[in-house]
N, C-alpha and C. Protein backbone atom coordinates (compact mmCIF):
# COMPACT_ATOMS: atom_id res chain seq x y z
N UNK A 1 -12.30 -16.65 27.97
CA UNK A 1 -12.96 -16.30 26.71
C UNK A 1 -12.50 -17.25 25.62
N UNK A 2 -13.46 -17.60 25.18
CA UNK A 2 -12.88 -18.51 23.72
C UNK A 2 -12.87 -18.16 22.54
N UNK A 3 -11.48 -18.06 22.18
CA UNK A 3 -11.29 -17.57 20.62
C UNK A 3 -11.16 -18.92 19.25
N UNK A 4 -11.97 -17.68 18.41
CA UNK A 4 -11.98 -19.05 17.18
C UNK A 4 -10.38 -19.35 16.90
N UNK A 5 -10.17 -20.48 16.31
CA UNK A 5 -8.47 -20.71 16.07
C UNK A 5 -8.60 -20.29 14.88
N UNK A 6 -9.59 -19.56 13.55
CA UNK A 6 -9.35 -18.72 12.36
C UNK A 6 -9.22 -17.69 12.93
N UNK A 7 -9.58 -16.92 14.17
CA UNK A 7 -9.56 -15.75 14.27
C UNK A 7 -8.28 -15.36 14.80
N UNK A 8 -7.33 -16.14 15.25
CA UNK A 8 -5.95 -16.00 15.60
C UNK A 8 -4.87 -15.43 14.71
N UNK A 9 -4.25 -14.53 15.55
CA UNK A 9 -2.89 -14.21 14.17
C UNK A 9 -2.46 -15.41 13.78
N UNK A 10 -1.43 -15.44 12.83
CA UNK A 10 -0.52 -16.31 12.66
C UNK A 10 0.43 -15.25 11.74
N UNK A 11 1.82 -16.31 11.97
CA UNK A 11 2.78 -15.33 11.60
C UNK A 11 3.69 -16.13 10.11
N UNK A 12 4.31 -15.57 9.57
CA UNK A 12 5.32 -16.24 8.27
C UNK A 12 6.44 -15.28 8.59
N UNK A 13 7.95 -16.01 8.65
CA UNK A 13 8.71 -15.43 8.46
C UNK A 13 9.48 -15.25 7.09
N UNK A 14 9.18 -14.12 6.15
CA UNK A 14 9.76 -14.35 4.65
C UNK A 14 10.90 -13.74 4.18
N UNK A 15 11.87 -13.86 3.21
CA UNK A 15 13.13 -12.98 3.04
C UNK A 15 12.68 -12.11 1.84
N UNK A 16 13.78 -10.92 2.65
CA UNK A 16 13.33 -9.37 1.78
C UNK A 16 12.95 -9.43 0.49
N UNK A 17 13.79 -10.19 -0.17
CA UNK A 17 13.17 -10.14 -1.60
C UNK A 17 11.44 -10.61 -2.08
N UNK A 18 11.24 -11.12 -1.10
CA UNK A 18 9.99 -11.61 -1.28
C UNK A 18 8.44 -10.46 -1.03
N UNK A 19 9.21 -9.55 -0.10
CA UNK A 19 8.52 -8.19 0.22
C UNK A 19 7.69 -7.83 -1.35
N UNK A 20 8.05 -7.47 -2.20
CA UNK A 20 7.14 -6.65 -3.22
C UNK A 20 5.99 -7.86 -3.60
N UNK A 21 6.03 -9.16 -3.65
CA UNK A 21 4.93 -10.14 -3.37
C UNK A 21 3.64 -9.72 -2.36
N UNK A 22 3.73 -9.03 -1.73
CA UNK A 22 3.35 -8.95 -0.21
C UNK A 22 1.89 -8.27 -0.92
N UNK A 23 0.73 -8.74 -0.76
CA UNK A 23 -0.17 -7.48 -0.77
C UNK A 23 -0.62 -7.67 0.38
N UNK A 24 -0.36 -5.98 0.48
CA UNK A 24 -0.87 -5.74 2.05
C UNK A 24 -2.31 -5.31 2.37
N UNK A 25 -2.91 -5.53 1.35
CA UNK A 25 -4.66 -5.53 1.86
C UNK A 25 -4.50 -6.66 2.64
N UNK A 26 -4.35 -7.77 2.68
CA UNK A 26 -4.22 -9.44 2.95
C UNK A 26 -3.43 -9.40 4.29
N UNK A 27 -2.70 -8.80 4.87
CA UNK A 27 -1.93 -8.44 5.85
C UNK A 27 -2.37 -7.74 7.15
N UNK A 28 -1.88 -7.58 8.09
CA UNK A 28 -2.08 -6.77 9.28
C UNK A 28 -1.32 -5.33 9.25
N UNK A 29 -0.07 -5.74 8.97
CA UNK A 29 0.84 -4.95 7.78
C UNK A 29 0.39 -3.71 6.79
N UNK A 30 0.75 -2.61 7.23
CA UNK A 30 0.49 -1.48 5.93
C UNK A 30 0.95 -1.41 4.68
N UNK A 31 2.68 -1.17 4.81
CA UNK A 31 3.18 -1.50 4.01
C UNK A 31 4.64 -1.47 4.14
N UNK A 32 5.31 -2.17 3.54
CA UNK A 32 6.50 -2.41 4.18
C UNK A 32 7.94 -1.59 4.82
N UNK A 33 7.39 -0.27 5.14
CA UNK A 33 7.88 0.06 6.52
C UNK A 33 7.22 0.05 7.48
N UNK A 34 6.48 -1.10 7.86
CA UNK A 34 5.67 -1.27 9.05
C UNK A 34 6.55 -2.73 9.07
N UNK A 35 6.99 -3.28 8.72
CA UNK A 35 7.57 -4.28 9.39
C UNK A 35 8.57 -4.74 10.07
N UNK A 36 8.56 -5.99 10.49
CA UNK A 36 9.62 -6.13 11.69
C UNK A 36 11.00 -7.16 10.81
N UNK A 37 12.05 -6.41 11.07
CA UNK A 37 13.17 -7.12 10.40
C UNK A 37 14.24 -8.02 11.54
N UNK A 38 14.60 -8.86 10.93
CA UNK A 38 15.79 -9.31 11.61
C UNK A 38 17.07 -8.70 11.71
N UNK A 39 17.77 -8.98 12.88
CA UNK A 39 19.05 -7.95 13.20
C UNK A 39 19.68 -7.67 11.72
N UNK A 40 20.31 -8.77 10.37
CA UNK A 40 20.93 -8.37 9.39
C UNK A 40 19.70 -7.75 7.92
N UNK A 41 18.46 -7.82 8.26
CA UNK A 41 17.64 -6.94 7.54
C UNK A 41 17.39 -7.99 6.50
N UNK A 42 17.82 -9.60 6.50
CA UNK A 42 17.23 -9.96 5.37
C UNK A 42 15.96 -11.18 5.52
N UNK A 43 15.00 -10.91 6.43
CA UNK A 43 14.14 -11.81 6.69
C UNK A 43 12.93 -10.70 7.13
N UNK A 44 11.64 -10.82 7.30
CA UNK A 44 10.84 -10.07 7.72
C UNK A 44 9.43 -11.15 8.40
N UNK A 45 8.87 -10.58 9.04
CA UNK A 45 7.50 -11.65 9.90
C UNK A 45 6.18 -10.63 9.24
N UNK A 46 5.36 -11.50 8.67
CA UNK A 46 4.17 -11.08 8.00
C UNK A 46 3.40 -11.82 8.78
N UNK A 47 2.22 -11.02 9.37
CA UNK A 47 1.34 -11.27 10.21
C UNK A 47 0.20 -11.08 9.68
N UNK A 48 -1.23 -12.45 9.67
CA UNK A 48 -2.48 -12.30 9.01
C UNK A 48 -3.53 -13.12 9.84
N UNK A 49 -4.72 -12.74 9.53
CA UNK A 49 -5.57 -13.42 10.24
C UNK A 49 -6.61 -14.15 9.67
N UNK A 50 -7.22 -15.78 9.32
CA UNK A 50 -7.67 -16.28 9.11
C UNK A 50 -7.01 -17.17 7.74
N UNK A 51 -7.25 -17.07 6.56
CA UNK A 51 -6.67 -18.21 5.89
C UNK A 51 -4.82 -17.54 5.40
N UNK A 52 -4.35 -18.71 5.18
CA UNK A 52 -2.90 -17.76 4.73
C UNK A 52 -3.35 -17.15 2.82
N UNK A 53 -2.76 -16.46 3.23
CA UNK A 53 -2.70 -15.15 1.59
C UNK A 53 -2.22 -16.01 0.85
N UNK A 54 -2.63 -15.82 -0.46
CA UNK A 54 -2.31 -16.89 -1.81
C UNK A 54 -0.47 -16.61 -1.93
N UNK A 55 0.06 -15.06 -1.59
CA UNK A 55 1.38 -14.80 -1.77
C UNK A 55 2.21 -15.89 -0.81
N UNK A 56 1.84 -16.12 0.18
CA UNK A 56 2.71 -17.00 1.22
C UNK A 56 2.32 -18.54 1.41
N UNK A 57 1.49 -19.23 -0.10
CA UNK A 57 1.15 -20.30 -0.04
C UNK A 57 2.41 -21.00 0.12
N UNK A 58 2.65 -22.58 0.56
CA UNK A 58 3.95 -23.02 0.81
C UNK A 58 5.04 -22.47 2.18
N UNK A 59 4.85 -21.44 2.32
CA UNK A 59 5.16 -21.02 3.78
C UNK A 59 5.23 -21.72 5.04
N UNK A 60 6.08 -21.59 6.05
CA UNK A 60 5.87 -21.97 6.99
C UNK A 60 4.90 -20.86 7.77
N UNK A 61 3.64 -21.83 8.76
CA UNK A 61 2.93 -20.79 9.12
C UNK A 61 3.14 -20.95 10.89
N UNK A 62 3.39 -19.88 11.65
CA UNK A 62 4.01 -19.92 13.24
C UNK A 62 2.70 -19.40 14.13
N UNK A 63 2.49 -19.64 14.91
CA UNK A 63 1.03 -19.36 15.81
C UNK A 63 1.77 -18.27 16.86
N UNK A 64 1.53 -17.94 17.65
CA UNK A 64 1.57 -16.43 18.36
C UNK A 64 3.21 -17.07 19.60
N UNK A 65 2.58 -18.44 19.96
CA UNK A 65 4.13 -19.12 20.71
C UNK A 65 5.08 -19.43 20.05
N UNK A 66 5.27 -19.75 18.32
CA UNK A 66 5.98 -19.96 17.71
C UNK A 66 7.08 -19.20 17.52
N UNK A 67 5.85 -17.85 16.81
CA UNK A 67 6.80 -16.95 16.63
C UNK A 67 7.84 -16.48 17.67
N UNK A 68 6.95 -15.92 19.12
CA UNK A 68 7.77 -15.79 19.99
C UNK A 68 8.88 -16.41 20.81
N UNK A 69 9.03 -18.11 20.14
CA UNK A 69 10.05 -18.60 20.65
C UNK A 69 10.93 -18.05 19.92
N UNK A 70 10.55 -18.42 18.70
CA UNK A 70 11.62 -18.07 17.22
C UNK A 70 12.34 -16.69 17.34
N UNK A 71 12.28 -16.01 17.45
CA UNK A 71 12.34 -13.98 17.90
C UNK A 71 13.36 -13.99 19.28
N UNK A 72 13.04 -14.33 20.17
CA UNK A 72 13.45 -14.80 21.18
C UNK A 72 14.71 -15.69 21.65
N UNK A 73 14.86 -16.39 20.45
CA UNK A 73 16.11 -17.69 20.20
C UNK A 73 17.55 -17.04 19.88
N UNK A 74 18.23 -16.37 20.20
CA UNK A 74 19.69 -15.58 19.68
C UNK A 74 19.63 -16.26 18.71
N UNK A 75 20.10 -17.19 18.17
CA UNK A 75 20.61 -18.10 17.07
C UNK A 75 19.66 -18.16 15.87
N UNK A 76 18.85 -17.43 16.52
CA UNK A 76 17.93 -17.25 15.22
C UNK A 76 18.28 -15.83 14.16
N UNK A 77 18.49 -15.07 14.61
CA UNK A 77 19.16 -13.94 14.32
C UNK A 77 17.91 -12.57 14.46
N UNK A 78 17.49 -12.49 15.37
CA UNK A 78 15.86 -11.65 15.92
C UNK A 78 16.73 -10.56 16.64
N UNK A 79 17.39 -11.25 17.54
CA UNK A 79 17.28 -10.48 19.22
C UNK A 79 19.34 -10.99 19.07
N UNK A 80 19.40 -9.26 19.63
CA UNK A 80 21.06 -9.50 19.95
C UNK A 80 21.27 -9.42 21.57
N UNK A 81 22.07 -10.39 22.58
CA UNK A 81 21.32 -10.67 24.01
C UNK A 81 22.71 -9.28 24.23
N UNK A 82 23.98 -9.62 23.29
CA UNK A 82 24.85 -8.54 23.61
C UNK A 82 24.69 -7.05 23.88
N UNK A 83 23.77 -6.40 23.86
CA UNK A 83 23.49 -5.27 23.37
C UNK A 83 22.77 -4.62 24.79
């Protein structure tokens, strides 16, 4: 099946403070206890589909393998392998 590449998630990873920026009409995201935090709680992954939201202009933007390397990486601070 072929998907449009606008119709793809894409992901931003942003720090907490940046959360009340967030409008979550623009998001996949309800509102921000729907999101996914990093093990020390100060980074979060905002997930959208088609152009990036005017709030996360300048952003780095991660495609669906990105993210999941990134999450996935211990050293990133996502995933504790100790546990």
């Amino acid at each position: 099946m072929f998907l449009n590449k606008d119709m793809e998630k894409k992901y931003v990873i942003i720090n907490k403070e940046m959360i009340g920026a967030v409008d979550f009409k623009l998001v996949i995201e309800t509102s921000s206890s729907t999101l996914r935090y990093n093990l020390d709680g100060s980074q979060t992954i905002i997930k959208f589909i088609g152009e990036i939201p005017p709030f996360l202009d300048g952003e780095k933007v991660y495609s669906h393998n990105e993210i999941i390397e990134t999450i996935n990486n211990p050293e990133n601070g996502w995933i504790n392998l100790k546990e």
